[in-house]
C-alpha atoms as a PDB file:
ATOM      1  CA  UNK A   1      -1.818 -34.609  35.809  1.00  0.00           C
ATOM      2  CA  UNK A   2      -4.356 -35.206  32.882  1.00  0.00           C
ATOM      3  CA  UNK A   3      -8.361 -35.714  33.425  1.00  0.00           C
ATOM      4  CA  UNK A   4     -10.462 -36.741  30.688  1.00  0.00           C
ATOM      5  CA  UNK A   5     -13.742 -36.017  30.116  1.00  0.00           C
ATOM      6  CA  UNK A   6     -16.771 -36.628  27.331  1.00  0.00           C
ATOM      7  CA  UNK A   7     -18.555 -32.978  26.756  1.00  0.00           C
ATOM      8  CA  UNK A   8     -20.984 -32.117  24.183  1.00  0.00           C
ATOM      9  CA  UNK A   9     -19.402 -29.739  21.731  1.00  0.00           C
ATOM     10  CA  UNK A  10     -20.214 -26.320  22.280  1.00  0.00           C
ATOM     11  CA  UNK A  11     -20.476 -25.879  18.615  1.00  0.00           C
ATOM     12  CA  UNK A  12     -22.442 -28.817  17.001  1.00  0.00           C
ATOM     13  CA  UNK A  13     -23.928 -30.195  20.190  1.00  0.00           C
ATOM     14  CA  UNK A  14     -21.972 -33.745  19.569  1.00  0.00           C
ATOM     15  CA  UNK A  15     -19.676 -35.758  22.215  1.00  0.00           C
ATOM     16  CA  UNK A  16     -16.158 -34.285  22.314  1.00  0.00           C
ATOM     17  CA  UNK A  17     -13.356 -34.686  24.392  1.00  0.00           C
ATOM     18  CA  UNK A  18     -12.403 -32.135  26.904  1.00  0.00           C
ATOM     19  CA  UNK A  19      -8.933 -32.531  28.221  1.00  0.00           C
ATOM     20  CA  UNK A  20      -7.750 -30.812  31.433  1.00  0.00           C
ATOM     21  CA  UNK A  21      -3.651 -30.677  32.280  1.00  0.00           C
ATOM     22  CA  UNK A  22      -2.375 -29.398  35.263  1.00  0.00           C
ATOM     23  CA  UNK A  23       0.953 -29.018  36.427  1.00  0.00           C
ATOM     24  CA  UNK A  24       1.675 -29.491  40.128  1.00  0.00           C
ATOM     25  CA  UNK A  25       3.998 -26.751  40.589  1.00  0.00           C
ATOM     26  CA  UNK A  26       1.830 -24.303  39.124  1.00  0.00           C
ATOM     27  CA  UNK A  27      -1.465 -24.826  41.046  1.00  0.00           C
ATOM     28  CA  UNK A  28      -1.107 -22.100  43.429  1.00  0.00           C
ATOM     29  CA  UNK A  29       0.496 -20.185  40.653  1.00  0.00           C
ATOM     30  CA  UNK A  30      -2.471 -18.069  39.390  1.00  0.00           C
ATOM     31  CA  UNK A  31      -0.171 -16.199  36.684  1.00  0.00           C
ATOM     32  CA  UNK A  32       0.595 -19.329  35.196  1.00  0.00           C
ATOM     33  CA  UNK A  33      -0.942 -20.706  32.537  1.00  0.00           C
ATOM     34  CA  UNK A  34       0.701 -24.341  33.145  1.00  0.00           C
ATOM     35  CA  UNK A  35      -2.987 -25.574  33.028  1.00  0.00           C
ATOM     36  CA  UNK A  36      -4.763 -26.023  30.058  1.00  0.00           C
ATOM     37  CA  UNK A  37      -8.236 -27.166  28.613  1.00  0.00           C
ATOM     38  CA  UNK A  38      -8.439 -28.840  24.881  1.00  0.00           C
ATOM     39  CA  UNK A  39     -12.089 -29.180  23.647  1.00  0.00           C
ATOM     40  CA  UNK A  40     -11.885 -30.759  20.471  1.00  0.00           C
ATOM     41  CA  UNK A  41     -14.747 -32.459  18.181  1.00  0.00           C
ATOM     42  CA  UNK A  42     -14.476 -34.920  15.367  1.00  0.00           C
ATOM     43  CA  UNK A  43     -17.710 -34.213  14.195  1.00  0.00           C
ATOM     44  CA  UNK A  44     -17.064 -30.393  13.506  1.00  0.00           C
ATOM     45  CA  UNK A  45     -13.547 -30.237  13.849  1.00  0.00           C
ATOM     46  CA  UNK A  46     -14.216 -27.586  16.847  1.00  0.00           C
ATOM     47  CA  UNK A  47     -11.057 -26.285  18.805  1.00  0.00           C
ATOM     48  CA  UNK A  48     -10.482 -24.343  21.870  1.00  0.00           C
ATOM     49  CA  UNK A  49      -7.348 -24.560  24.046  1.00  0.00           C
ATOM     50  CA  UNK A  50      -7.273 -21.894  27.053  1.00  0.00           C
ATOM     51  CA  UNK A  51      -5.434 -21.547  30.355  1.00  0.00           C
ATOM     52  CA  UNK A  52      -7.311 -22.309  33.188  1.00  0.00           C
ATOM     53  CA  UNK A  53      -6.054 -20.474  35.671  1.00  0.00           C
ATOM     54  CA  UNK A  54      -7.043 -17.211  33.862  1.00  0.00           C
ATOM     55  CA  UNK A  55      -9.322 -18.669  31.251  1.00  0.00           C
ATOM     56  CA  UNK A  56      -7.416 -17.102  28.190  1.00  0.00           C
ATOM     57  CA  UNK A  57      -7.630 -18.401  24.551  1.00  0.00           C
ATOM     58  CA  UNK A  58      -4.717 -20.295  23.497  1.00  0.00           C
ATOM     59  CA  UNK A  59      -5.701 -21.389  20.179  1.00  0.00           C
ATOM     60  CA  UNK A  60      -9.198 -21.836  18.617  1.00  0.00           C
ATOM     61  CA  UNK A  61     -11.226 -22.857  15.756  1.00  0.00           C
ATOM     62  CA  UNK A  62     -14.597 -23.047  15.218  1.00  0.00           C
ATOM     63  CA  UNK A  63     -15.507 -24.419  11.991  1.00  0.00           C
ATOM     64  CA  UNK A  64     -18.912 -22.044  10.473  1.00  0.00           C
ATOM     65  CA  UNK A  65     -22.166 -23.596   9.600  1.00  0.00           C
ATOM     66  CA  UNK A  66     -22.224 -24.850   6.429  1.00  0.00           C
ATOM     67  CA  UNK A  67     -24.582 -23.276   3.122  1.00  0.00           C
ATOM     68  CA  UNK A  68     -26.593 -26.834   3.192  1.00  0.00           C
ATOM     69  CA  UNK A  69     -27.594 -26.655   6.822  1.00  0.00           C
ATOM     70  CA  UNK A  70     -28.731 -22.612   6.520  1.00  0.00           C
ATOM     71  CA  UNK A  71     -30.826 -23.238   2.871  1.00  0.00           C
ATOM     72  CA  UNK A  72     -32.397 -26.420   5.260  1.00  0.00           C
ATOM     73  CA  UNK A  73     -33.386 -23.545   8.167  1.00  0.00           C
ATOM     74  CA  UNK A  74     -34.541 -21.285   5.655  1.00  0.00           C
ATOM     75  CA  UNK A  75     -36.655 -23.460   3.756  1.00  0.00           C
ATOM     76  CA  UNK A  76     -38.490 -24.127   6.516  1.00  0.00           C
ATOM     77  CA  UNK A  77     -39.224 -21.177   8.092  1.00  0.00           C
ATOM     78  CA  UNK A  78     -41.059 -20.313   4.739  1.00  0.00           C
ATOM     79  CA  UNK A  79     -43.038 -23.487   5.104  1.00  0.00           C
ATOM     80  CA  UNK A  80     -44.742 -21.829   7.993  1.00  0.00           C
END
């Protein structure tokens, strides 16, 4: 079974998609790893895939922030 759902991204704080699978065989399985979360973002090109059942990482990448946006924070907080 598939659910999914509109999430802002943990990373950039835009809508992304979370996508939840879950086998039926494997729900009262809690070694199994048959169910799995995708977060991904188009706007940062954020990634996380874990296993539900025991919540480990899969595969994951979190793009950094970029040199333009931390010259932007930095200017300002000499403005002060």
């Amino acid at each position: 079974m598939k659910t999914v759902q509109i999430v802002r991204c943990p990373n950039c704080g835009a809508l992304a998609e979370r996508v939840v699978w879950r086998d039926r065989e494997a729900i009262n399985d809690q070694h199994n790893d048959q169910h799995v979360i995708r977060t991904t973002c188009a706007a940062c090109d954020y990634l996380m895939m874990m296993g539900l059942s025991t919540g480990s990482v899969i595969e994951a990448y979190t793009p950094g922030f970029s040199g333009q946006l931390l010259d932007r924070s930095a200017n300002h907080a000499c403005q002060v």
